[in-house]
Protein backbone atom coordinates (compact mmCIF):
# COMPACT_ATOMS: atom_id res chain seq x y z
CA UNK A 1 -12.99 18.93 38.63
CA UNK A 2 -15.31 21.48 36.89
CA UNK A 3 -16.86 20.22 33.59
CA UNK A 4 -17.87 21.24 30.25
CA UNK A 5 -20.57 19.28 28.29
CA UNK A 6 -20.31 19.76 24.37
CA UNK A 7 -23.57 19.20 22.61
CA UNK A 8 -23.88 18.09 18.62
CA UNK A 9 -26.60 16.90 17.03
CA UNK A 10 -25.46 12.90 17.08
CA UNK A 11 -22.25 13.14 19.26
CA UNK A 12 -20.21 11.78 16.74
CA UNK A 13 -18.23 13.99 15.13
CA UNK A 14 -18.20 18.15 16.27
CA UNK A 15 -18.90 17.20 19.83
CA UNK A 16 -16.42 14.46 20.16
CA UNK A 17 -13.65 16.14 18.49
CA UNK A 18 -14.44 19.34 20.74
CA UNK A 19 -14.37 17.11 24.00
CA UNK A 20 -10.96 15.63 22.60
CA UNK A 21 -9.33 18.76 21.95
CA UNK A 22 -10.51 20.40 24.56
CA UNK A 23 -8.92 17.70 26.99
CA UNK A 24 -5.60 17.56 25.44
CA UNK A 25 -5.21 21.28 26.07
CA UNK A 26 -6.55 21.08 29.44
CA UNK A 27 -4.67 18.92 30.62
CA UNK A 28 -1.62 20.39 28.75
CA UNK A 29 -2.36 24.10 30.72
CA UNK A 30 -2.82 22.19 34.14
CA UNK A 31 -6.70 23.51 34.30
CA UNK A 32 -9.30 21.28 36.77
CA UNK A 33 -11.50 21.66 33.90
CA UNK A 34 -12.79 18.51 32.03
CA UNK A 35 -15.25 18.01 28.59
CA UNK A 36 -17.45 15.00 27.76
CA UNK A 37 -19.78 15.36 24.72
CA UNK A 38 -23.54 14.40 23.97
CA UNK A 39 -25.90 14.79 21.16
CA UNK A 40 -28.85 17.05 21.54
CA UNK A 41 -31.18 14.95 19.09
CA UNK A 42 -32.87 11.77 20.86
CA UNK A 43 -30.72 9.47 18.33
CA UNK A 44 -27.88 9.69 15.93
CA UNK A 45 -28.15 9.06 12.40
CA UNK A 46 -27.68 5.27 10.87
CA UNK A 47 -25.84 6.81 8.25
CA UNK A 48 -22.75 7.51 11.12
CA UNK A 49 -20.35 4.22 11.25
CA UNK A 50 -18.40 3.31 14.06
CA UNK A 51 -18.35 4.99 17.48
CA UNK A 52 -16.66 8.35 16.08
CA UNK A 53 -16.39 9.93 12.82
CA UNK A 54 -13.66 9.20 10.78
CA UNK A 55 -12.93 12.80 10.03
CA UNK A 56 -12.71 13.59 13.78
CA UNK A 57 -10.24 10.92 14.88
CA UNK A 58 -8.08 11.82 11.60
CA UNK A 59 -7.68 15.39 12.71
CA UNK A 60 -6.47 14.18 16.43
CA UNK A 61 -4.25 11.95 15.40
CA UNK A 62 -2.73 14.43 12.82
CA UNK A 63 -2.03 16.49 16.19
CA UNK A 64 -0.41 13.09 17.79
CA UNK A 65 -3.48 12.86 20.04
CA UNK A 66 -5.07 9.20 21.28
CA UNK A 67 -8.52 9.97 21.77
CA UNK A 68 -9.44 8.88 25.36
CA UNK A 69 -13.20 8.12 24.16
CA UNK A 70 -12.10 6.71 20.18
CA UNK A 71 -13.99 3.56 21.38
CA UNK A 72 -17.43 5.11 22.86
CA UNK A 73 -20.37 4.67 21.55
CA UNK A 74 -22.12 8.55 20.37
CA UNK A 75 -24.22 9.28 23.63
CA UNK A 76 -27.79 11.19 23.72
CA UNK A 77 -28.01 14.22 26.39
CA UNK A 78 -30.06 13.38 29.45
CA UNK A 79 -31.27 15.84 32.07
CA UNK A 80 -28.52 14.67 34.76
CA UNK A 81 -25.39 16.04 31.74
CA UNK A 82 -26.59 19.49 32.20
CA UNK A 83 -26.59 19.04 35.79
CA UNK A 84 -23.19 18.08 35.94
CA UNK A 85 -21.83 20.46 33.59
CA UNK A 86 -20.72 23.93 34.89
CA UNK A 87 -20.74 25.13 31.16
CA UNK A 88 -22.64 23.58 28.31
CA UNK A 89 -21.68 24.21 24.68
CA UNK A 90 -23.76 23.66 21.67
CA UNK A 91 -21.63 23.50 18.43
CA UNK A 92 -24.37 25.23 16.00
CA UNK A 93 -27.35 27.33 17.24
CA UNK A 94 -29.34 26.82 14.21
CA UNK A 95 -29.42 23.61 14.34
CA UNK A 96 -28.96 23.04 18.28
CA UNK A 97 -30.89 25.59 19.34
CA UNK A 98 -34.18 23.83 18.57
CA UNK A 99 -33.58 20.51 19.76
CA UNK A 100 -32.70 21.81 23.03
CA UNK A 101 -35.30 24.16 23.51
CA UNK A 102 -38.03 20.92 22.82
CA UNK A 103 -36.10 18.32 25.04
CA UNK A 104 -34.65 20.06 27.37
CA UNK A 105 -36.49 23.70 27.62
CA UNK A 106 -35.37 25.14 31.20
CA UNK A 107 -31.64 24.61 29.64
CA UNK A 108 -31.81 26.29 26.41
CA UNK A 109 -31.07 30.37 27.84
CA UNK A 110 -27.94 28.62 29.50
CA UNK A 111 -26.03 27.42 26.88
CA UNK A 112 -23.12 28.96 25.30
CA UNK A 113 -23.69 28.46 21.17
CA UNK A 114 -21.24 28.41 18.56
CA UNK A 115 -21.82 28.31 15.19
CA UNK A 116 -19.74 25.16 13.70
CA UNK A 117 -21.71 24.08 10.67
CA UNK A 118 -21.83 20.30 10.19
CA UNK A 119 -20.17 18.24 7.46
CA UNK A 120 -22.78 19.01 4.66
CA UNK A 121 -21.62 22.32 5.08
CA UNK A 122 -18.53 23.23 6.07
CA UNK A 123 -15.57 20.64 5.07
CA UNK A 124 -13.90 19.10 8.08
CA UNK A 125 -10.24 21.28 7.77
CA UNK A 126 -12.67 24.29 8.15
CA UNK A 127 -15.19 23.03 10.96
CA UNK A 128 -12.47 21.17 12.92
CA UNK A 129 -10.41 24.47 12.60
CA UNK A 130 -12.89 26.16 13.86
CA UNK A 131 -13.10 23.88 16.89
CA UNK A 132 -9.67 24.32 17.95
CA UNK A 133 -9.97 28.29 17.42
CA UNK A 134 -12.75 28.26 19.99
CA UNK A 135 -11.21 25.34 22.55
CA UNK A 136 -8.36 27.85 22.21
CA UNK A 137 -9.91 31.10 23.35
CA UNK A 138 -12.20 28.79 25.68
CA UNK A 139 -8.98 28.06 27.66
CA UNK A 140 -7.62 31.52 27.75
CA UNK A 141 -10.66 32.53 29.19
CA UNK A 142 -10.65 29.71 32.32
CA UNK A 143 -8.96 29.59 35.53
């Protein structure tokens, strides 16, 4: 199985609905292709409450999907979750870029960034959108 690490800044609400979605269609097409999600910063903020962001789990559900990780815990990116991704994906390069380039500087020229902008600037129906737009042409373009 071939997998795909998605990188937000906490892992709590961009990365984990990308991971999510991008399962559910995986799986749908039949590809050996699997996502788990991080966050790039060292911590996630204390302002985030319970193990995924309310927003994210809403928009699942609205597509009748049970998030396999709803109960997780957000999870910081080590050295060993670039190793085992084939593909790594950073949901904003402004704000990802940075983070990755400090903490993890021999990985920064091999990730793939989109430009998702968090929830303090771009409402959820438009970032989530957004994330299923690129999950979408992500698939077409594997296996």
């Amino acid at each position: 199985m071939k997998k795909i690490l998605f990188l937000c800044t906490g892992n709590y609400y961009r990365s984990r609905y990308a991971e999510e979605i991008f399962n559910h269609m995986a799986r749908s097409e039949g590809l050996s292709w699997r996502a788990f999600s991080r966050g790039a910063a060292e911590r996630g903020s204390p302002d985030n409450i319970g193990p995924m962001s309310r927003f994210a789990l809403e928009a699942l559900q609205a597509q009748a999907i049970v998030p396999d990780g709803a109960t997780r815990a957000p999870m910081p990116c080590v050295l060993t979750d670039f190793h085992a991704a084939r593909l790594v994906i950073a949901l904003k390069e402004a704000e990802h870029r940075p983070l990755i380039e400090r903490r993890f500087p021999e990985f920064a020229t091999k990730v793939t960034y989109w430009n998702v902008d968090d929830i303090e600037f771009a409402p959820p129906s438009i970032a989530l959108a957004m994330i299923d737009i690129q999950v979408r042409e992500l698939i077409a373009a594997l296996d």
